[in-house]
Protein backbone atom coordinates (compact mmCIF):
# COMPACT_ATOMS: atom_id res chain seq x y z
CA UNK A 1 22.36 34.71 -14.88
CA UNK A 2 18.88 33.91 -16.37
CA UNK A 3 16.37 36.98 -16.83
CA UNK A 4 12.52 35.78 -15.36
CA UNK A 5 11.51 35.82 -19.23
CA UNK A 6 14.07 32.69 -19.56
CA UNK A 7 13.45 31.05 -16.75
CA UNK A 8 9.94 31.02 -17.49
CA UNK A 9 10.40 29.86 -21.25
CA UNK A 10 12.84 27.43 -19.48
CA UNK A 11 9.99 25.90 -17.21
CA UNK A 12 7.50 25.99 -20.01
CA UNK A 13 9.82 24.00 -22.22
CA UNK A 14 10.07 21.24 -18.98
CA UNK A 15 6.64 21.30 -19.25
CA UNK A 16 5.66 20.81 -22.63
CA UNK A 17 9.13 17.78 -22.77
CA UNK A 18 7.31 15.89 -19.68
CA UNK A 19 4.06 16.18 -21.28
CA UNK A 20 5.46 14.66 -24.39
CA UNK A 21 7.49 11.87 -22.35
CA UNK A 22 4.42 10.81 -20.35
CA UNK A 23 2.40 10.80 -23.63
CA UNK A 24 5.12 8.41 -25.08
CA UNK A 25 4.91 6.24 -22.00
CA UNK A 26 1.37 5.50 -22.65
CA UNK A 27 2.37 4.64 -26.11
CA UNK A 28 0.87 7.78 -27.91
CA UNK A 29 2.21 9.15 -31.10
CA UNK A 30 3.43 12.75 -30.50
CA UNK A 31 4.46 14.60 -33.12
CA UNK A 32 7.69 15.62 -34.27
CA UNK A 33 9.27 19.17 -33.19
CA UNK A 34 9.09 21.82 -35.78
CA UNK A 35 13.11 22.12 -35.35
CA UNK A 36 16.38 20.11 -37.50
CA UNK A 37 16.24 16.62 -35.92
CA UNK A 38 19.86 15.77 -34.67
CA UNK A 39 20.25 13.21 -37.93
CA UNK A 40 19.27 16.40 -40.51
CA UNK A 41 21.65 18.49 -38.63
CA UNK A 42 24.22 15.62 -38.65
CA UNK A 43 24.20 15.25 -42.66
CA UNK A 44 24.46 19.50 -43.39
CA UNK A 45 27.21 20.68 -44.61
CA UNK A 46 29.51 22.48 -42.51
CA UNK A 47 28.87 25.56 -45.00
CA UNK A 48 25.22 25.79 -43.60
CA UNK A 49 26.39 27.07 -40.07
CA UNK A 50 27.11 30.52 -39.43
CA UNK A 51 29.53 28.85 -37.33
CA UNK A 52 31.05 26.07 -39.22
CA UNK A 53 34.09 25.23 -37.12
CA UNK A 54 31.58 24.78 -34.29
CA UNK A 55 28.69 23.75 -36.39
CA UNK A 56 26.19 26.28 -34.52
CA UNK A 57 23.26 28.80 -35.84
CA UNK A 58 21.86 26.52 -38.81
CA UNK A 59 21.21 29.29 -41.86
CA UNK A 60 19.03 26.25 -43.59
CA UNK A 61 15.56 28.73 -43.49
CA UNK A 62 14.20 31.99 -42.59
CA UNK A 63 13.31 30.92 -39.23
CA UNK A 64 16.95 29.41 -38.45
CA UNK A 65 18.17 32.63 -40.05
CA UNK A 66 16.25 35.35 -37.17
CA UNK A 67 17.11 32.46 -34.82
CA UNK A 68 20.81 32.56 -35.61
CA UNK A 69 20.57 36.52 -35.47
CA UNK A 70 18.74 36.29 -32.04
CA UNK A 71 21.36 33.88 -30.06
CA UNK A 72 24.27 35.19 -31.97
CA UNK A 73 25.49 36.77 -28.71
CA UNK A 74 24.84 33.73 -26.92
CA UNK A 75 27.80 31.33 -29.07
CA UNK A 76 30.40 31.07 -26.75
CA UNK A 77 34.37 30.01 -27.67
CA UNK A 78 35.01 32.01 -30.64
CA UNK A 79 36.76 34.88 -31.37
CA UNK A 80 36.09 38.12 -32.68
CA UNK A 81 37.32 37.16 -35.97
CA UNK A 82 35.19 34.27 -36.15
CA UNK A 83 32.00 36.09 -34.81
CA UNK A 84 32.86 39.15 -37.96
CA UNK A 85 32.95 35.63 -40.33
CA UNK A 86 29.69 34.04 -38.81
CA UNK A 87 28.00 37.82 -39.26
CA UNK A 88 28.78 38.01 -42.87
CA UNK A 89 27.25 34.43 -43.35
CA UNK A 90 23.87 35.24 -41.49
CA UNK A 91 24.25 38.53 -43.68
CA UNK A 92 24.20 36.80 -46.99
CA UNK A 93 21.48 33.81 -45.74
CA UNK A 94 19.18 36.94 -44.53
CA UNK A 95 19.69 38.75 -48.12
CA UNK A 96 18.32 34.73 -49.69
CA UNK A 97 15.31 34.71 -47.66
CA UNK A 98 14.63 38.28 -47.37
CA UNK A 99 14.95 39.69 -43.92
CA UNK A 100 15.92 42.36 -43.06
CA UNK A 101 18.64 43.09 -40.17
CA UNK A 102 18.34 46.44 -38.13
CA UNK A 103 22.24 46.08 -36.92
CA UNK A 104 24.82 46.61 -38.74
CA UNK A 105 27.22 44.68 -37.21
CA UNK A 106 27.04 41.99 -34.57
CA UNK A 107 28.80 44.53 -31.96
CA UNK A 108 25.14 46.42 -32.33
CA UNK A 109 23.29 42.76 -31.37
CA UNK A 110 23.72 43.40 -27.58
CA UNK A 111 22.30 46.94 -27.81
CA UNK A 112 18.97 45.78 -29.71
CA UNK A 113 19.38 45.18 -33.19
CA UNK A 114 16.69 42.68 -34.66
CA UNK A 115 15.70 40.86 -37.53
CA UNK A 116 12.53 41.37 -39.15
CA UNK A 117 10.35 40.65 -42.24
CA UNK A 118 10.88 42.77 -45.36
């Protein structure tokens, strides 16, 4: 079940994609998303994932990195084993662009560990 805060990021995203669409329509150039386009994400290795197997949670950047961290709980279909792998890949891709994470372990996600800026 969504909390209000997602549904209303969910209707703001609606938003902001029919904005965009109508834009196109009228044959205005709209700018790209800040995010991977579907192509990048295509050509990365499977390496770059915390979850490779599944090829979720990009670690490409700092902002993919505290994103990864942030939905972590979110990945559904793995295992525990899987989720202790992914956890020591976000781990070593925080260390490279220096942020620091408040949990310890991924168990400690659900109860409010963060990621934040050294």
């Amino acid at each position: 079940m969504a909390t209000a805060r997602q549904e209303q990021a969910a209707r703001q995203n609606l938003e902001k994609a029919r904005q965009a669409q109508s834009a196109r329509s009228r044959g205005e150039r709209t700018p790209p998303s800040p995010g991977l386009r579907t192509a990048q994400e295509n050509r990365m290795a499977d390496e770059e994932f915390a979850f490779p197997k599944e090829r979720k949670e990009p670690l490409v950047d700092a902002r993919h990195v505290r994103n990864a961290i942030a939905r972590f709980s979110q990945v559904e279909g793995v295992s525990d084993r899987e989720r202790d792998q992914a956890w020591k890949r976000i781990q070593q891709a925080a260390k490279r662009y220096d942020i620091e994470i408040e949990a310890d372990s991924w168990r400690e996600l659900s109860q409010g560990g963060k990621a934040s800026r050294r």
